[in-house]
N, C-alpha and C. Protein backbone atom coordinates (compact mmCIF):
# COMPACT_ATOMS: atom_id res chain seq x y z
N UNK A 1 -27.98 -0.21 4.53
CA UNK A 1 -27.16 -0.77 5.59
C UNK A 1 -26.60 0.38 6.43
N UNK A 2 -26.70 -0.10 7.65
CA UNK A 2 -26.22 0.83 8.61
C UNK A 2 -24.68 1.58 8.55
N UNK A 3 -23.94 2.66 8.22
CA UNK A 3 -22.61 2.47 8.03
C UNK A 3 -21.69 2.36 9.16
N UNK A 4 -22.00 2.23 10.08
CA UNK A 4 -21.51 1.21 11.29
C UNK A 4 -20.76 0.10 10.95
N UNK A 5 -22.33 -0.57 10.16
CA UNK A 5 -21.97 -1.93 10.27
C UNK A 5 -21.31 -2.40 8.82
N UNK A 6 -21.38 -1.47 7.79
CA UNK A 6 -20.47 -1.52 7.12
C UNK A 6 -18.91 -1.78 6.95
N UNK A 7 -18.86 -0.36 7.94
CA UNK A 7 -17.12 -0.19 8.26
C UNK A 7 -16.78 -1.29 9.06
N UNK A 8 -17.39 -1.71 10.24
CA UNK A 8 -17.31 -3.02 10.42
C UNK A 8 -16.74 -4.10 9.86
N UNK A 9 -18.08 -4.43 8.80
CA UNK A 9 -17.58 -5.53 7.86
C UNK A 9 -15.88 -5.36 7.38
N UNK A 10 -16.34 -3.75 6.76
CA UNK A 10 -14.95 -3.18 6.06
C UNK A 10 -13.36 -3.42 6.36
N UNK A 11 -13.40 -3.15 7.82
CA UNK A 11 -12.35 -2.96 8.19
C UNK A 11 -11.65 -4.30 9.26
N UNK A 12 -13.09 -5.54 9.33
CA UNK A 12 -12.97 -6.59 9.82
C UNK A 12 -12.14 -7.95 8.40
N UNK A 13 -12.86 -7.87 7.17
CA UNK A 13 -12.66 -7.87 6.45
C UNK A 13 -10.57 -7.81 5.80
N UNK A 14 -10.68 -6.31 6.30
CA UNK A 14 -9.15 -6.04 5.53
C UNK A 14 -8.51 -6.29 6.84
N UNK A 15 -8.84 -6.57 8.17
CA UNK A 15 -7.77 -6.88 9.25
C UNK A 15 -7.28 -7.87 9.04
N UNK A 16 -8.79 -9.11 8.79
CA UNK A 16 -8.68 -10.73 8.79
C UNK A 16 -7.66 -11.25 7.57
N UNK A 17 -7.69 -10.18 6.58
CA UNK A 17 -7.01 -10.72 5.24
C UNK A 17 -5.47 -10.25 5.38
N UNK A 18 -5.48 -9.17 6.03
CA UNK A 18 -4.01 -8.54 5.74
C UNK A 18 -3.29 -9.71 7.03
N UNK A 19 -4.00 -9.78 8.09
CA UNK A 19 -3.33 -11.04 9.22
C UNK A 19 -2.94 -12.11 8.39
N UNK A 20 -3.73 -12.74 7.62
CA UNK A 20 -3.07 -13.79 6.98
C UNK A 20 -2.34 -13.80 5.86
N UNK A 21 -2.31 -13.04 5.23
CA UNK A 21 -1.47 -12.71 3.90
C UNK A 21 0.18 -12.46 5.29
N UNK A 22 -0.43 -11.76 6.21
CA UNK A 22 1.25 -11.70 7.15
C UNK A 22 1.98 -13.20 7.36
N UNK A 23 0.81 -13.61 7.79
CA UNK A 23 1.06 -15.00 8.43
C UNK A 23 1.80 -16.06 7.61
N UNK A 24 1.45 -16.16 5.56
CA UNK A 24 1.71 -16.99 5.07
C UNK A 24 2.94 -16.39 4.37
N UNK A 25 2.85 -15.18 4.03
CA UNK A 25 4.02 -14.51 3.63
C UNK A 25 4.68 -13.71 4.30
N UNK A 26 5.38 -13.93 5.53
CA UNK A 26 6.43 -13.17 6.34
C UNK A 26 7.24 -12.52 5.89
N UNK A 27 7.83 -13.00 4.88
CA UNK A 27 9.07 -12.43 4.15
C UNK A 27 8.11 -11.20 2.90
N UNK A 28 7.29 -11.50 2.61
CA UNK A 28 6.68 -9.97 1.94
C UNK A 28 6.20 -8.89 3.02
N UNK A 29 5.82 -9.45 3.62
CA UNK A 29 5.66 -8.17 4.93
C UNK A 29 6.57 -7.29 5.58
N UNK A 30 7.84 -8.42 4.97
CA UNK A 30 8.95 -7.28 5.91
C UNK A 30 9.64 -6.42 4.53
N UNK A 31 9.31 -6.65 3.59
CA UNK A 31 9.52 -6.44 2.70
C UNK A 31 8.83 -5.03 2.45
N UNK A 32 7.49 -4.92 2.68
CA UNK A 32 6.50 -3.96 2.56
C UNK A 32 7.10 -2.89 3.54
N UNK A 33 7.49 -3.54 4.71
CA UNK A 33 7.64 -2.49 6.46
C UNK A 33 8.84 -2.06 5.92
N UNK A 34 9.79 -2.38 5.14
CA UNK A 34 11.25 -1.84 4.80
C UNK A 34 11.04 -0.85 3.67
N UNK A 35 9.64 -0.61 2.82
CA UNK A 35 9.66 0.62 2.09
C UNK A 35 9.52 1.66 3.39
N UNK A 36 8.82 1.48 4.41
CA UNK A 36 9.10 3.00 4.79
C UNK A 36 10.70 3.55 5.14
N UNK A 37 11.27 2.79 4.93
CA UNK A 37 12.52 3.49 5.06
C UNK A 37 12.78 5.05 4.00
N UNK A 38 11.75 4.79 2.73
CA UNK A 38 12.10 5.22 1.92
C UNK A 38 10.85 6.59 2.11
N UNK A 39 11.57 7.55 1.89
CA UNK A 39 10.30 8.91 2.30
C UNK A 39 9.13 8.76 0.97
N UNK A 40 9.77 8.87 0.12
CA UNK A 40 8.59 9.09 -1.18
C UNK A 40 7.23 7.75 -0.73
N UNK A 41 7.65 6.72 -0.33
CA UNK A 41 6.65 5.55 0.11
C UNK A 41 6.01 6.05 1.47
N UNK A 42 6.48 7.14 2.32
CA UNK A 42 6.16 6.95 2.88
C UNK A 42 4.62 8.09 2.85
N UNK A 43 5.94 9.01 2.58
CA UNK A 43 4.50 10.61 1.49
C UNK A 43 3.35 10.02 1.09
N UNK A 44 3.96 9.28 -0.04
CA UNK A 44 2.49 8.58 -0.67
C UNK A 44 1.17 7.90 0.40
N UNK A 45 1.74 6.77 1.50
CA UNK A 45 1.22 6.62 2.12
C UNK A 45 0.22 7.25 2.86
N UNK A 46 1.11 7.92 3.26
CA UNK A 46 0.06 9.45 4.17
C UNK A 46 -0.78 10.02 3.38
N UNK A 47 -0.84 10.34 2.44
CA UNK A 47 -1.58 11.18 1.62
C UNK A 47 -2.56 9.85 0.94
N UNK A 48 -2.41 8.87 1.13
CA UNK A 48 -3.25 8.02 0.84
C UNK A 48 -4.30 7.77 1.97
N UNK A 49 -3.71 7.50 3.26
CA UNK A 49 -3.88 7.46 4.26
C UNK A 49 -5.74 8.51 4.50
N UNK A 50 -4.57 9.46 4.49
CA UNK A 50 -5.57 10.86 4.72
C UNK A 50 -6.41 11.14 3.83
N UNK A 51 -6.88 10.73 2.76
CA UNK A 51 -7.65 10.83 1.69
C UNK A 51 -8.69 9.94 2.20
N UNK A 52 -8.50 8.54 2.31
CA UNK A 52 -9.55 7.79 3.12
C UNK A 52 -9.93 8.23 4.31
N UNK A 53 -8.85 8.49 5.43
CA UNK A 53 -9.42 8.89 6.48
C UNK A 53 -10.20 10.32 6.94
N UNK A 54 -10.36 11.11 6.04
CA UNK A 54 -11.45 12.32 6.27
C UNK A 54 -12.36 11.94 5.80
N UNK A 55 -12.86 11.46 4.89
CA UNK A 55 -14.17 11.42 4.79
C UNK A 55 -14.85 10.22 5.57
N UNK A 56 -14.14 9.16 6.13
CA UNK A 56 -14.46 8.44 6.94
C UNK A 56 -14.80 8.88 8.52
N UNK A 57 -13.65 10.17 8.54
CA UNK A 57 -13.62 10.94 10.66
C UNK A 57 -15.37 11.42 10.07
N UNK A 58 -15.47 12.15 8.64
CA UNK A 58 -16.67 12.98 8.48
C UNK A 58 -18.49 11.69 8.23
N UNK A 59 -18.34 10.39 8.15
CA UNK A 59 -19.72 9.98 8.05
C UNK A 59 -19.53 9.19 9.21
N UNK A 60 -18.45 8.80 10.01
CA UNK A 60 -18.55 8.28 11.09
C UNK A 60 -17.74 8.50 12.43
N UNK A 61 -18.29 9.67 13.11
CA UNK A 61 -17.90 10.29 14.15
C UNK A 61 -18.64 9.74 15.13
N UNK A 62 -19.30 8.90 15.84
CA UNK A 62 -19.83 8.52 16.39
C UNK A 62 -19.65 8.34 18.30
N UNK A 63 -20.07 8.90 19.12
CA UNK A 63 -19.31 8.02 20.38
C UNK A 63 -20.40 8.38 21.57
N UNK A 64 -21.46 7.18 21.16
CA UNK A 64 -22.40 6.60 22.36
C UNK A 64 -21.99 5.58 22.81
N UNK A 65 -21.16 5.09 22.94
CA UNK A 65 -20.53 4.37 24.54
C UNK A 65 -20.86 2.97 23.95
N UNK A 66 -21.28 3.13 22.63
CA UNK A 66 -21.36 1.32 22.22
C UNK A 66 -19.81 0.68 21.23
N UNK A 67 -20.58 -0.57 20.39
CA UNK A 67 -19.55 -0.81 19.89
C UNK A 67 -19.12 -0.36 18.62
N UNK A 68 -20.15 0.75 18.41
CA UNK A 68 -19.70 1.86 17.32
C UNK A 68 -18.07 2.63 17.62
N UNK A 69 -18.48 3.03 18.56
CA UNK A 69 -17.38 3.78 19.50
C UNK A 69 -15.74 3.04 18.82
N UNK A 70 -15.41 1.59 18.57
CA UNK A 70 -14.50 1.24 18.52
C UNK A 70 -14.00 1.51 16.63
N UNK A 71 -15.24 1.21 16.26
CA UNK A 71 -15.30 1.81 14.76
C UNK A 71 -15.05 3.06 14.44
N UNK A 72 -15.33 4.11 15.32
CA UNK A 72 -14.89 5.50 15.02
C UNK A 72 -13.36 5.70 15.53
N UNK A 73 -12.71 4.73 16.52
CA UNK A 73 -11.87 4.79 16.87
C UNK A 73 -10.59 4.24 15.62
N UNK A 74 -11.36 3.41 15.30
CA UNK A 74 -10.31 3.12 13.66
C UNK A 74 -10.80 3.84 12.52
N UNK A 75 -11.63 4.40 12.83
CA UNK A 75 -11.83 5.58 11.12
C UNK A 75 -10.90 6.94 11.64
N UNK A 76 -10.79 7.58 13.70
CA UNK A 76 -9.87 8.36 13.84
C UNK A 76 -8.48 7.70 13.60
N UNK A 77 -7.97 6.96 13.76
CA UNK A 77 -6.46 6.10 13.58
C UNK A 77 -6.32 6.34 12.42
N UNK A 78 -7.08 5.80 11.05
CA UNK A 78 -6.90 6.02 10.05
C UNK A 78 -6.44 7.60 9.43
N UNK A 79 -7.17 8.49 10.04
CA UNK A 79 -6.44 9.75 9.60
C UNK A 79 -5.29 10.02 10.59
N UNK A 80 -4.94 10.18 11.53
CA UNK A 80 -3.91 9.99 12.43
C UNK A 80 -2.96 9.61 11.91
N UNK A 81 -2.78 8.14 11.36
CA UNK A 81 -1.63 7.61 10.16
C UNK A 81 -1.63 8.59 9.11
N UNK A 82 -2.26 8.84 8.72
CA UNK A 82 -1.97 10.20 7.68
C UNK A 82 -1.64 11.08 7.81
N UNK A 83 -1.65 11.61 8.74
CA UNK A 83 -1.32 12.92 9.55
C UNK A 83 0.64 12.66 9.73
N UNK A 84 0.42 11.32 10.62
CA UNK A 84 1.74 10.98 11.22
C UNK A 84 2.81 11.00 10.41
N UNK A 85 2.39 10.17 9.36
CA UNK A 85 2.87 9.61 8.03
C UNK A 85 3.72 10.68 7.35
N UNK A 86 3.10 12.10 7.37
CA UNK A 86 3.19 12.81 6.52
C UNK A 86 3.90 13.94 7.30
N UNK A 87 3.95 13.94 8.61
CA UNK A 87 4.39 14.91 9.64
C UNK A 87 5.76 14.55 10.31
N UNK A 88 5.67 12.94 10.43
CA UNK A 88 6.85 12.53 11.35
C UNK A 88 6.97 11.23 10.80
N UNK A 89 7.70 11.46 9.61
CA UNK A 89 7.81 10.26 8.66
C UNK A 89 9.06 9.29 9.43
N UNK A 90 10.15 9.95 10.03
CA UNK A 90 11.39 9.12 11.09
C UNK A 90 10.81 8.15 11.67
N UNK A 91 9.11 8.53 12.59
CA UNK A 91 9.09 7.94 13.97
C UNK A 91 8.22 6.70 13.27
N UNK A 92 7.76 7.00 12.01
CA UNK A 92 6.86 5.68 11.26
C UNK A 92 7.85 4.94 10.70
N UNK A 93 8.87 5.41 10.40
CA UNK A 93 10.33 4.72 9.99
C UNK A 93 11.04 4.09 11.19
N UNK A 94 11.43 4.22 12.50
CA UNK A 94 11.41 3.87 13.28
C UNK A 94 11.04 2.78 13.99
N UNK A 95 9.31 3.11 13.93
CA UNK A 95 8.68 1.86 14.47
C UNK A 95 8.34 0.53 13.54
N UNK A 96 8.66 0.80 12.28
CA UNK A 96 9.01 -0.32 11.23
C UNK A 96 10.73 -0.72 11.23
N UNK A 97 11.31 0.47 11.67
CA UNK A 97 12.92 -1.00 12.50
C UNK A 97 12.22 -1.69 13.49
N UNK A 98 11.01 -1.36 14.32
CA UNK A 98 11.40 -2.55 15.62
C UNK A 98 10.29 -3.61 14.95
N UNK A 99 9.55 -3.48 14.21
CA UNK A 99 8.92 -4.39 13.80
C UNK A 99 9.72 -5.45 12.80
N UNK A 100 10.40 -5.04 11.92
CA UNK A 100 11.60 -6.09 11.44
C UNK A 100 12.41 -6.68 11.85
N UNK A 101 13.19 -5.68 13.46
CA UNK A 101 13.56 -6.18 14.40
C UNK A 101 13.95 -7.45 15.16
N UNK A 102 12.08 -7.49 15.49
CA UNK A 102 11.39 -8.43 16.37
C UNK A 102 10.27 -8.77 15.96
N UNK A 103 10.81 -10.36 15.04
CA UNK A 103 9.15 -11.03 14.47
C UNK A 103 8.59 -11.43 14.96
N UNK A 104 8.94 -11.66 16.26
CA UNK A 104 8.23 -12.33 17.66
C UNK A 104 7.09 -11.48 18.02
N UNK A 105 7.39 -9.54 18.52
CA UNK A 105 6.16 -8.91 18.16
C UNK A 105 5.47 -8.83 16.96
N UNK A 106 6.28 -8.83 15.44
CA UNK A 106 5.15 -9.11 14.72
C UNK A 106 4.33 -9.96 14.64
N UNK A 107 4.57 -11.00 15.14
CA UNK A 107 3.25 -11.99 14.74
C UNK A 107 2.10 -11.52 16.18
N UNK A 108 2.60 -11.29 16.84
CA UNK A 108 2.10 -11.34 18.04
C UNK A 108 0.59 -9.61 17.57
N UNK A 109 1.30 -8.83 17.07
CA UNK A 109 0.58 -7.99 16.42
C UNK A 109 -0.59 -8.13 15.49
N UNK A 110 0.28 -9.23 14.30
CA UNK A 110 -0.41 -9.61 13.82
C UNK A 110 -2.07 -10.54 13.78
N UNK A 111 -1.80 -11.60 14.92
CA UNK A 111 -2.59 -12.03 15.79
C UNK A 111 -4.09 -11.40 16.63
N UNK A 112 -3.40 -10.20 17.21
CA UNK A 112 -3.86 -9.45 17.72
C UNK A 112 -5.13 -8.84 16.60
N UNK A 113 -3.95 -8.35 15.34
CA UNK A 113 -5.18 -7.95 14.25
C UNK A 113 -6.09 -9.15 13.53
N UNK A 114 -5.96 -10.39 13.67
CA UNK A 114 -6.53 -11.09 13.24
C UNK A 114 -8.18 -11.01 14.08
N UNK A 115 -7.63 -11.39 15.56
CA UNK A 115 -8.54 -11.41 16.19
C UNK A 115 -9.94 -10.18 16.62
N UNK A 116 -9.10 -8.99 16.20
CA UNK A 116 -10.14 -7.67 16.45
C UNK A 116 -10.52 -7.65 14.73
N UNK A 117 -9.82 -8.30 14.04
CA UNK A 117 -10.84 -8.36 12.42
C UNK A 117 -11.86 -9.46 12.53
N UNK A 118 -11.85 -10.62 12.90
CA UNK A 118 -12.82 -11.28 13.51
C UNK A 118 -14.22 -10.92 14.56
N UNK A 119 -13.54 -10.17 15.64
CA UNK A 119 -14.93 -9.57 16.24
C UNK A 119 -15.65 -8.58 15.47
N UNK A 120 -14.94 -8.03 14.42
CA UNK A 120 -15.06 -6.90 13.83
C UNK A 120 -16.56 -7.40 13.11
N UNK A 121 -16.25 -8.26 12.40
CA UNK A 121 -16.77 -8.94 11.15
C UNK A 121 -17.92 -9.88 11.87
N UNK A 122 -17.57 -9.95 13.16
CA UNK A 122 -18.86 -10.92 13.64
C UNK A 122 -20.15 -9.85 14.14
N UNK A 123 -19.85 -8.97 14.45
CA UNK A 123 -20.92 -7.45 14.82
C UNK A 123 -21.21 -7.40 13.53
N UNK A 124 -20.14 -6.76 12.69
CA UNK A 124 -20.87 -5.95 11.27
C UNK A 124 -21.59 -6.66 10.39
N UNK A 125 -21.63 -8.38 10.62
CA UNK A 125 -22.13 -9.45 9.90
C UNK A 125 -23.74 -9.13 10.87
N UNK A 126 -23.73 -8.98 11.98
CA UNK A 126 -25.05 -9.02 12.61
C UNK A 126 -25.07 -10.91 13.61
N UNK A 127 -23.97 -11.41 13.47
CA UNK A 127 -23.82 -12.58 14.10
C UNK A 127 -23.52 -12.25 16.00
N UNK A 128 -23.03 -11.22 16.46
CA UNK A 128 -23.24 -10.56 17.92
C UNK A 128 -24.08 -9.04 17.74
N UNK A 129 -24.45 -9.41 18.98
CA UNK A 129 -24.39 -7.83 18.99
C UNK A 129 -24.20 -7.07 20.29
């Protein structure tokens, strides 16, 4: 299998599931966004983060102007959060106050990830192309 269309699946997969696990359990989600308050959760994170995301920047660097391009763009994000995570742990603390904030943008986020885990999963399935 192509690993394109893997990460695809992969990451269409964990969008579509983590959207609805938001959706049915609101109150664990904010629950989850309120450990970063805490640095050691957040360390860990990053360094979790970044463990997946290098070897992912390293088998899929890709950028011919297709819809690969958007897949390398979430295997770079993925180390980025690790980076961030681990560099400027405040501003990831931060942007989890405005997300507890305002559940109005979370769902609206959430949504958002539902729907790009869906296209995700309809390419990496081979159902568009």
């Amino acid at each position: 299998m192509d690993i394109s269309l893997f990460l695809a699946q992969v990451f269409g997969l964990y969008f579509i599931l983590a959207g609805v696990v938001i959706l049915v359990r609101p109150g664990a989600a904010t629950e989850l966004i309120r450990l970063f308050a805490d640095r050691r959760a957040v360390y860990l994170s990053g360094f979790v983060a970044l463990i997946v995301g290098i070897p992912l920047v390293l088998v899929h660097n890709i950028w011919d102007g297709s819809w690969r391009v958007f897949v390398t763009g979430l295997v770079w994000l993925t180390l980025l959060k690790g980076i961030t995570l681990l560099f400027v742990p405040r501003l990831v603390a931060g942007w989890a106050d405005v997300l507890t904030t305002y559940p109005r943008l979370m769902r609206h986020l959430v949504w958002l990830l539902i729907i790009a885990g869906v296209c995700l999963l309809s390419v990496g399935s081979g159902w568009v192309m």
